[in-house]
N, C-alpha and C. Protein backbone atom coordinates (compact mmCIF):
# COMPACT_ATOMS: atom_id res chain seq x y z
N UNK A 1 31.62 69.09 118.29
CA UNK A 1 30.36 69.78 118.10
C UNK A 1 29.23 68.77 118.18
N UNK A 2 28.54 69.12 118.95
CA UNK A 2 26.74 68.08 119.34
C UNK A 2 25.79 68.82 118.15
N UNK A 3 25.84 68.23 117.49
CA UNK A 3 23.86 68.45 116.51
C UNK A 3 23.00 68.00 117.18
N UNK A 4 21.78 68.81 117.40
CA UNK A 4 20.54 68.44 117.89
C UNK A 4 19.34 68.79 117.15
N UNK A 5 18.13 68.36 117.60
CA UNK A 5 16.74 68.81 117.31
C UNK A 5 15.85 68.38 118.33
N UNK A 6 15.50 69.22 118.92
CA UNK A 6 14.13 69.49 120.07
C UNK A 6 13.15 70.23 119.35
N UNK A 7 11.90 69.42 119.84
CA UNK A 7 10.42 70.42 119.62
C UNK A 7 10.33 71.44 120.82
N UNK A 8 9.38 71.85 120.58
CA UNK A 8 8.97 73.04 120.92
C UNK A 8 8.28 73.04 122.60
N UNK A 9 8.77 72.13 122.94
CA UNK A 9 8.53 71.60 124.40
C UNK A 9 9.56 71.15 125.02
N UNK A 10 10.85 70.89 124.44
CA UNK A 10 11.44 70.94 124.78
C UNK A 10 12.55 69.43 124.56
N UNK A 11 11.92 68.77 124.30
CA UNK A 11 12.49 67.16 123.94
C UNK A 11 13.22 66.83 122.86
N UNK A 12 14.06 66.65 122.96
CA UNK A 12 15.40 66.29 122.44
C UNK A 12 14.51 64.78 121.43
N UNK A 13 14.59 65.28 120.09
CA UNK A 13 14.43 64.10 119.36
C UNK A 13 15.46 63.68 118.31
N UNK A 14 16.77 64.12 118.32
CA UNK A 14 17.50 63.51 117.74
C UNK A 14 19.00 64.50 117.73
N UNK A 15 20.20 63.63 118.21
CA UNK A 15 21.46 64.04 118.46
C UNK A 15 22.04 62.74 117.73
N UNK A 16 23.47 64.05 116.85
CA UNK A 16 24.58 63.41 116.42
C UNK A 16 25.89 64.22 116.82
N UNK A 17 27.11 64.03 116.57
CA UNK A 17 28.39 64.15 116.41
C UNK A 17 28.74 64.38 115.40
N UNK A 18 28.63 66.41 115.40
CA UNK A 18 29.20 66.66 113.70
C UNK A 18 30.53 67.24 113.82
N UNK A 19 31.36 67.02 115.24
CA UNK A 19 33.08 67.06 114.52
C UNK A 19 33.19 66.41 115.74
N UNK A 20 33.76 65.07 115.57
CA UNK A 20 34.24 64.38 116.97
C UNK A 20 35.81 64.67 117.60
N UNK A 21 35.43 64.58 118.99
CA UNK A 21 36.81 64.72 119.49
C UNK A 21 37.84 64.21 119.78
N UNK A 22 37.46 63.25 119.01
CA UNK A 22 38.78 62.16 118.62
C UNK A 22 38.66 61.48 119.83
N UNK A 23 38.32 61.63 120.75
CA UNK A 23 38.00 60.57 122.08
C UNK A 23 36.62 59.89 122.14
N UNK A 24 36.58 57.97 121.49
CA UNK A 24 34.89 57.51 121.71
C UNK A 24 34.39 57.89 122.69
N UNK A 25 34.60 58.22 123.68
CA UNK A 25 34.64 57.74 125.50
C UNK A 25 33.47 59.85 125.25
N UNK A 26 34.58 60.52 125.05
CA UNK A 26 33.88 61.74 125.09
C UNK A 26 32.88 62.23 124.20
N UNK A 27 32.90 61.73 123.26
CA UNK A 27 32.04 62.07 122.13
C UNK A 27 30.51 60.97 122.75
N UNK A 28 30.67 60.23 123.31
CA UNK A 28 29.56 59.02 123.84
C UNK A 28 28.82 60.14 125.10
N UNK A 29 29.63 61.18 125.71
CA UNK A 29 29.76 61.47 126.77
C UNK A 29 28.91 62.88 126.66
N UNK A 30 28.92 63.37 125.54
CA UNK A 30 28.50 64.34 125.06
C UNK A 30 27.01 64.57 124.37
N UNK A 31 26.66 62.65 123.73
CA UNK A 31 25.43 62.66 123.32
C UNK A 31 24.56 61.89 124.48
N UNK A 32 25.13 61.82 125.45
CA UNK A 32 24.21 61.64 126.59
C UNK A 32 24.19 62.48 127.81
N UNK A 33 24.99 63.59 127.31
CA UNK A 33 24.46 64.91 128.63
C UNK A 33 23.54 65.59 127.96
N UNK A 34 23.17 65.87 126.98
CA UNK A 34 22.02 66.61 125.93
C UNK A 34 20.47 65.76 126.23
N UNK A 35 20.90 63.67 126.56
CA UNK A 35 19.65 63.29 126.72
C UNK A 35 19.42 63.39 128.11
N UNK A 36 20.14 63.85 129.36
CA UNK A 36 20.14 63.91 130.69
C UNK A 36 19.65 65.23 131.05
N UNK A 37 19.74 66.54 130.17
CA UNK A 37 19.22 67.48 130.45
C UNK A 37 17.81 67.89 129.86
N UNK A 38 17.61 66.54 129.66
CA UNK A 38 15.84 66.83 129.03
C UNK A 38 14.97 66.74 130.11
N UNK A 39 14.20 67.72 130.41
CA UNK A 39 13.14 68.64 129.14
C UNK A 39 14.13 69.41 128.97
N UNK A 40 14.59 70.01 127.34
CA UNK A 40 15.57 71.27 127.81
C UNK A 40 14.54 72.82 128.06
N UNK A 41 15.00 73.63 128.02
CA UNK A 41 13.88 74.97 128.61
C UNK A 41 13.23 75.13 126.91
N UNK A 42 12.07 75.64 127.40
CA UNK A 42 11.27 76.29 126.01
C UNK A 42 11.30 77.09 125.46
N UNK A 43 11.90 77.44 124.04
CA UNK A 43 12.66 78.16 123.07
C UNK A 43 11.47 79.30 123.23
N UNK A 44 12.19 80.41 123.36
CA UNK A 44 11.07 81.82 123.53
C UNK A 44 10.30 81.80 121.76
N UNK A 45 9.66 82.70 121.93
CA UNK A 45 8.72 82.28 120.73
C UNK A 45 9.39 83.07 119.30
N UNK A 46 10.29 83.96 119.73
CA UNK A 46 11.50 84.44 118.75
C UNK A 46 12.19 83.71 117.89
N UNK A 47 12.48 82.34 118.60
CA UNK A 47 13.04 81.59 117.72
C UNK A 47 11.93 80.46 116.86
N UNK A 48 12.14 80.72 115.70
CA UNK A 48 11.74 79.82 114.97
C UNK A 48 11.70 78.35 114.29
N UNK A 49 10.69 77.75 114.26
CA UNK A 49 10.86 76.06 113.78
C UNK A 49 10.74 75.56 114.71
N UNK A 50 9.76 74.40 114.10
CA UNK A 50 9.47 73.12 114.70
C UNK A 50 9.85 71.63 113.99
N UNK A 51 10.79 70.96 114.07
CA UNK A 51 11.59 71.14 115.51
C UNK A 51 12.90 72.56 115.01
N UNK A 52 13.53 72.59 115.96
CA UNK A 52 14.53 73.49 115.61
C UNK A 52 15.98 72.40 116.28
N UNK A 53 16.92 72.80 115.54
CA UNK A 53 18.23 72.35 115.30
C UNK A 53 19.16 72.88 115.57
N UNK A 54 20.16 73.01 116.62
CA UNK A 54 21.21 73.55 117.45
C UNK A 54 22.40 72.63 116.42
N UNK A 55 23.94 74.01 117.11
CA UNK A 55 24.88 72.79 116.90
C UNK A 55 25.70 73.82 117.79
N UNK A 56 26.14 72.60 119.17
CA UNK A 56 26.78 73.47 120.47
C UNK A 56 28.07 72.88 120.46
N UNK A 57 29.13 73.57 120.67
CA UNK A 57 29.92 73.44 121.15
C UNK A 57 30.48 72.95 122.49
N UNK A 58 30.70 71.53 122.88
CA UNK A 58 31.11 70.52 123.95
C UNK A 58 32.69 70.80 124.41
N UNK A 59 32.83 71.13 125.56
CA UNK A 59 34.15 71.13 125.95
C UNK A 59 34.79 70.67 127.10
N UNK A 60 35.35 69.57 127.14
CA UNK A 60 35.35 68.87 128.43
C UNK A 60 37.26 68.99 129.16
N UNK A 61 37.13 69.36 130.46
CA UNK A 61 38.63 69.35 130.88
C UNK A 61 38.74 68.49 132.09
N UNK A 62 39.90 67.70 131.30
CA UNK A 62 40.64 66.31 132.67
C UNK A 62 41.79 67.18 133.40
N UNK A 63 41.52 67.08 134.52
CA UNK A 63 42.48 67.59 135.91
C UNK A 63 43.12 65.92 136.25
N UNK A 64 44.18 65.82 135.91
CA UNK A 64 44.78 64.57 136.15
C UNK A 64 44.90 65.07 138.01
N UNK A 65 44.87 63.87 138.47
CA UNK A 65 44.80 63.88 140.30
C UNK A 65 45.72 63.56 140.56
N UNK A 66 45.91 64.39 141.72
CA UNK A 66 47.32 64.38 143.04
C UNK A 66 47.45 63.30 143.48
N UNK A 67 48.26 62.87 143.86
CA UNK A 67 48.94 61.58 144.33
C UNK A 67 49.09 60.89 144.10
C-alpha cells in the first residue's frame, strides 16, 4: 500500500510505504511511479482537504521470459 498527500493542484508532497511488499526493489518502485505521474489530475471539488491523503493499492506482475 502507497500513502500519499497532494495539494490541490495536483503535486505530490509526500509518499510513504504503509504495508511493504516484502520486495526493497518494488516498494522503491512504487514510491517513484506516484513521483513520475506528477502533476496528478485535480481532485473535483467534492473531495475535500488541503492537502488530501490517498492510500492506493500497488500491484505489480513478473512474467518470467521465454527462453
Amino acid at each position: 500500500m502507497l500513502r500519499f498527500s497532494m495539494d490541490r493542484k495536483g503535486h505530490v508532497l509526500s509518499a510513504h510505504i504503509q504495508g511493504s511488499s516484502g520486495h526493497a526493489l518494488l516498494d522503491q518502485e512504487a514510491m517513484a511511479l506516484v513521483r513520475r505521474a506528477e502533476p496528478l489530475p485535480v481532485p473535483p471539488d467534492s473531495v475535500q482537504g488541503d492537502p488530501i491523503t490517498l492510500t492506493v493499492p500497488i500491484e505489480f506482475y513478473i512474467e518470467k521470459g521465454k527462453g
